[in-house]
N, C-alpha and C. Protein backbone atom coordinates (compact mmCIF):
# COMPACT_ATOMS: atom_id res chain seq x y z
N UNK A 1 78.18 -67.24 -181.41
CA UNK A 1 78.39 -67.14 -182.84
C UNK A 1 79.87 -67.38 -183.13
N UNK A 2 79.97 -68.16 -184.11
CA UNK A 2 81.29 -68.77 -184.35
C UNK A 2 81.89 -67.11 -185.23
N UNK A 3 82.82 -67.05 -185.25
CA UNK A 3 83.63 -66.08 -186.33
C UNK A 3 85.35 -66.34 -186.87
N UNK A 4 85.24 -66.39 -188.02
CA UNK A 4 86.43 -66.93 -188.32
C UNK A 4 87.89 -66.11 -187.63
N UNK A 5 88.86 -66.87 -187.59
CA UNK A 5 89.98 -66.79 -186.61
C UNK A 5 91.03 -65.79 -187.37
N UNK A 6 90.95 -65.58 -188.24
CA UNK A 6 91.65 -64.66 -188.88
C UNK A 6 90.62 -63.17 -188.56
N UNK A 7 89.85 -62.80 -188.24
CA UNK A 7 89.04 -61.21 -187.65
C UNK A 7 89.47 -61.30 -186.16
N UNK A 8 90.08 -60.07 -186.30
CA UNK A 8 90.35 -59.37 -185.44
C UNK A 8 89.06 -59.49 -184.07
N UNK A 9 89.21 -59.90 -182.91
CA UNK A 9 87.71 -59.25 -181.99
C UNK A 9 87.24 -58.15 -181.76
N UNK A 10 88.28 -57.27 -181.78
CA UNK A 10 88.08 -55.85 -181.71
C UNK A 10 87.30 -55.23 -182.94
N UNK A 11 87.99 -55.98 -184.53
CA UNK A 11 87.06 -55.09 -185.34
C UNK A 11 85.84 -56.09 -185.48
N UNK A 12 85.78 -57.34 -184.80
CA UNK A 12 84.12 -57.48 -185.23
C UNK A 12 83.37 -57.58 -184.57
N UNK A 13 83.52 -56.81 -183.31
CA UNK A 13 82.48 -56.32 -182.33
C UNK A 13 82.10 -55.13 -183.14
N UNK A 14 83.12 -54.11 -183.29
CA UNK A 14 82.85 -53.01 -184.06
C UNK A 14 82.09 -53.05 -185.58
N UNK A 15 82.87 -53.76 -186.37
CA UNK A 15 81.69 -54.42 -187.34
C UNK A 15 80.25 -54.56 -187.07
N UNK A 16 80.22 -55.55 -185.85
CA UNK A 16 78.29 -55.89 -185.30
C UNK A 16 77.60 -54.47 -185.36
N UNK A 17 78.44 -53.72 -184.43
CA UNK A 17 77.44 -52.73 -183.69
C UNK A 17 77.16 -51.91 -185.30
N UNK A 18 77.88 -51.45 -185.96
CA UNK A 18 77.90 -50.67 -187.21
C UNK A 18 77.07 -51.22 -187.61
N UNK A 19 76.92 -53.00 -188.12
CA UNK A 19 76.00 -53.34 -189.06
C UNK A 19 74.60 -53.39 -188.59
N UNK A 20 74.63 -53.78 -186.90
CA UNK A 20 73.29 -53.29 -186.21
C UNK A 20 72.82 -51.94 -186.49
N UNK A 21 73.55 -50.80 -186.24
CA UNK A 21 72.87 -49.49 -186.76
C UNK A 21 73.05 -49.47 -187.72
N UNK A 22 73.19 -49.65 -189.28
CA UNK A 22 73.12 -49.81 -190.41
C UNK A 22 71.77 -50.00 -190.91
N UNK A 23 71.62 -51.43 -190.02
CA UNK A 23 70.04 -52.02 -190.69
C UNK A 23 69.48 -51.36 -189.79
N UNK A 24 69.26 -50.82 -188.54
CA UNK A 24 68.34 -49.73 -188.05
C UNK A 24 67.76 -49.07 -188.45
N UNK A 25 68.69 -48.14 -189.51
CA UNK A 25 67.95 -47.03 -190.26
C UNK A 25 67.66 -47.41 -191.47
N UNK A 26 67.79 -48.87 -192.24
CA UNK A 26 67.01 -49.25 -193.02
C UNK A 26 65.99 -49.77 -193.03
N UNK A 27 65.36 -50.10 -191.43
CA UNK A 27 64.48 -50.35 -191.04
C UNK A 27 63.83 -49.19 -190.73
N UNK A 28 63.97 -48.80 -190.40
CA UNK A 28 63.34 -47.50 -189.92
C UNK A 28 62.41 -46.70 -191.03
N UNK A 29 63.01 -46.85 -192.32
CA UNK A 29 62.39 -46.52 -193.43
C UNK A 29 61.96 -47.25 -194.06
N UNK A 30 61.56 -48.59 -193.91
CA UNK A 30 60.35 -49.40 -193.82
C UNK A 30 61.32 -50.86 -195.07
N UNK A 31 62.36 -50.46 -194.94
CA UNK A 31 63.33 -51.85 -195.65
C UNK A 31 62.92 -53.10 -195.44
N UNK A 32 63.61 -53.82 -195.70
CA UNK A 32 63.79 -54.94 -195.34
C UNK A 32 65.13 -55.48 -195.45
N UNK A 33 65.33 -56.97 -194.65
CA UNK A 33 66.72 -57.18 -195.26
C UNK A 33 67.44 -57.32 -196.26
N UNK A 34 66.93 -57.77 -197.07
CA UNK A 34 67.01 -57.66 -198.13
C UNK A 34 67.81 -56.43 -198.83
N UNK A 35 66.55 -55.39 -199.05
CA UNK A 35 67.12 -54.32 -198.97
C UNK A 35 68.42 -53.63 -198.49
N UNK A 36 68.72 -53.68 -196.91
CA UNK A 36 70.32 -53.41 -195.97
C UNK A 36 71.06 -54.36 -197.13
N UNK A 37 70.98 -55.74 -196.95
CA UNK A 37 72.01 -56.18 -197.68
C UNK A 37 72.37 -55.63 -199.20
N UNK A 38 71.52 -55.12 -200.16
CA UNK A 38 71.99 -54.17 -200.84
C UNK A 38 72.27 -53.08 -201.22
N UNK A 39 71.93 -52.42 -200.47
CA UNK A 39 71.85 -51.31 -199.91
C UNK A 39 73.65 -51.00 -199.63
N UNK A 40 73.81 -51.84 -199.24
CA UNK A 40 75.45 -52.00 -198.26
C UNK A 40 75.92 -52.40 -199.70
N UNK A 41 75.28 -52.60 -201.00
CA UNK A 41 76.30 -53.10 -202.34
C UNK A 41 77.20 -54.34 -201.96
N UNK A 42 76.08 -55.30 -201.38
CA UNK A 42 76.49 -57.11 -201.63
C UNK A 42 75.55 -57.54 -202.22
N UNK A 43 75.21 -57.59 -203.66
CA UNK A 43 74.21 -58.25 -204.73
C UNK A 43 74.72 -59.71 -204.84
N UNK A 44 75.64 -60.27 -205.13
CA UNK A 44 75.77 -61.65 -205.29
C UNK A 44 75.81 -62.67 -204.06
N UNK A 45 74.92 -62.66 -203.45
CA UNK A 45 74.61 -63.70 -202.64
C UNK A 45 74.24 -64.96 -203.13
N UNK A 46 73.88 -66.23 -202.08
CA UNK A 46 73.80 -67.63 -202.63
C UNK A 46 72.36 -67.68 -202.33
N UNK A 47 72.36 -66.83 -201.06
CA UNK A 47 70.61 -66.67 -200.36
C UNK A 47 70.47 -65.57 -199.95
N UNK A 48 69.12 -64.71 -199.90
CA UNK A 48 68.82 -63.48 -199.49
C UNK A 48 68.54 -63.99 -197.86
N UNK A 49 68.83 -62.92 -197.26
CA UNK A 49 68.81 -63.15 -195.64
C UNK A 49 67.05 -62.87 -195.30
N UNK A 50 66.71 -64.21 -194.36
CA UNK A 50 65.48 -63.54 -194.10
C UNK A 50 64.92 -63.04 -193.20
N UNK A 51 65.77 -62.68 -191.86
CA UNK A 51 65.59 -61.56 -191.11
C UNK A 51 66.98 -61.09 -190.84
N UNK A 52 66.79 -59.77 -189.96
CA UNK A 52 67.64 -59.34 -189.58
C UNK A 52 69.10 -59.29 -189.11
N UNK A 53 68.77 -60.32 -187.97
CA UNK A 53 70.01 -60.94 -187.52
C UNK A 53 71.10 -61.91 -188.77
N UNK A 54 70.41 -62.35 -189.53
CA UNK A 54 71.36 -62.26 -190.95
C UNK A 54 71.65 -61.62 -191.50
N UNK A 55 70.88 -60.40 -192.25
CA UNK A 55 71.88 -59.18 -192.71
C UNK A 55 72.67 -58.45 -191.92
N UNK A 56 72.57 -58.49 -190.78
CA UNK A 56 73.90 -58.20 -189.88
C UNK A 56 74.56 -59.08 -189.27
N UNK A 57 74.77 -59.71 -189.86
CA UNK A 57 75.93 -61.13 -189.72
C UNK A 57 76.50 -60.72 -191.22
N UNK A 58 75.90 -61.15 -192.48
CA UNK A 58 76.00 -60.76 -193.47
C UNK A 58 77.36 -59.46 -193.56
N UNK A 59 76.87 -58.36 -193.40
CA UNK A 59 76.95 -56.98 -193.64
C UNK A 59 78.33 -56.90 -192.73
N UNK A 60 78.06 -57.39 -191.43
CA UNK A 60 79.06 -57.66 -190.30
C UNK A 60 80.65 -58.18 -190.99
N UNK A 61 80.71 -59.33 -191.65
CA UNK A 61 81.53 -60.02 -192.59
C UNK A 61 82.11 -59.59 -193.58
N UNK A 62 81.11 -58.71 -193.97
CA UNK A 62 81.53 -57.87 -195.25
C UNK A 62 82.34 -56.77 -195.14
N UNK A 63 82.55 -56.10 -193.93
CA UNK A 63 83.24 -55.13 -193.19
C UNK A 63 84.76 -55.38 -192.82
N UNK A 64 84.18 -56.95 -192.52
CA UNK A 64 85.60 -57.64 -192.19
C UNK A 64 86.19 -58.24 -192.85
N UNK A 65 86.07 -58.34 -194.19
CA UNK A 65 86.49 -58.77 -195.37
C UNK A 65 87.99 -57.74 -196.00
N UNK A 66 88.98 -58.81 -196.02
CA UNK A 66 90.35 -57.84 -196.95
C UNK A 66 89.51 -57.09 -198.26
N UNK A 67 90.14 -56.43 -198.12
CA UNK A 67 90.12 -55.40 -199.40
C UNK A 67 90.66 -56.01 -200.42
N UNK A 68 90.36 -55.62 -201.68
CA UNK A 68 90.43 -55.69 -202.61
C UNK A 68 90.94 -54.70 -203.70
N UNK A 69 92.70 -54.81 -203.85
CA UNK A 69 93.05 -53.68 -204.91
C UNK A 69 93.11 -53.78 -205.93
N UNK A 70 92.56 -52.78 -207.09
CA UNK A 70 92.70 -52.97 -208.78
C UNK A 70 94.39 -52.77 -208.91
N UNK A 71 94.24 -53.26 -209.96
CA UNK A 71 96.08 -53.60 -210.36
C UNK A 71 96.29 -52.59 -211.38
């Protein structure tokens, strides 16, 4: 899996594993991806993920994403 060169490796191994147990327990309670991905409050997507291993790629990214400060 390609990952852009500006993330850290350290935080997006850590990212994976988080977003793997993330959607675990939204699976677990009978989710879908769908669901994890909003769930995690990322509504504006281009495409809904249609299994798993995309919302934690997804979700994964989103972790590793700069922040964003109000001014």
């Amino acid at each position: 899996m390609n990952i852009d060169n500006q993330i850290n490796p350290g935080q997006w191994t850590e990212a994976v594993g988080r977003a793997h147990n993330y959607c675990t327990a939204i699976d677990r309670r009978g989710g879908t991806p769908v669901d994890a991905v909003r769930a995690y409050g990322l509504f504006k997507l281009e495409t809904d993920p249609a299994d798993w291993d995309k919302a934690e790629l997804i979700i994964a990214l989103a972790m590793c994403a700069p922040t964003r400060h109000a001014n």
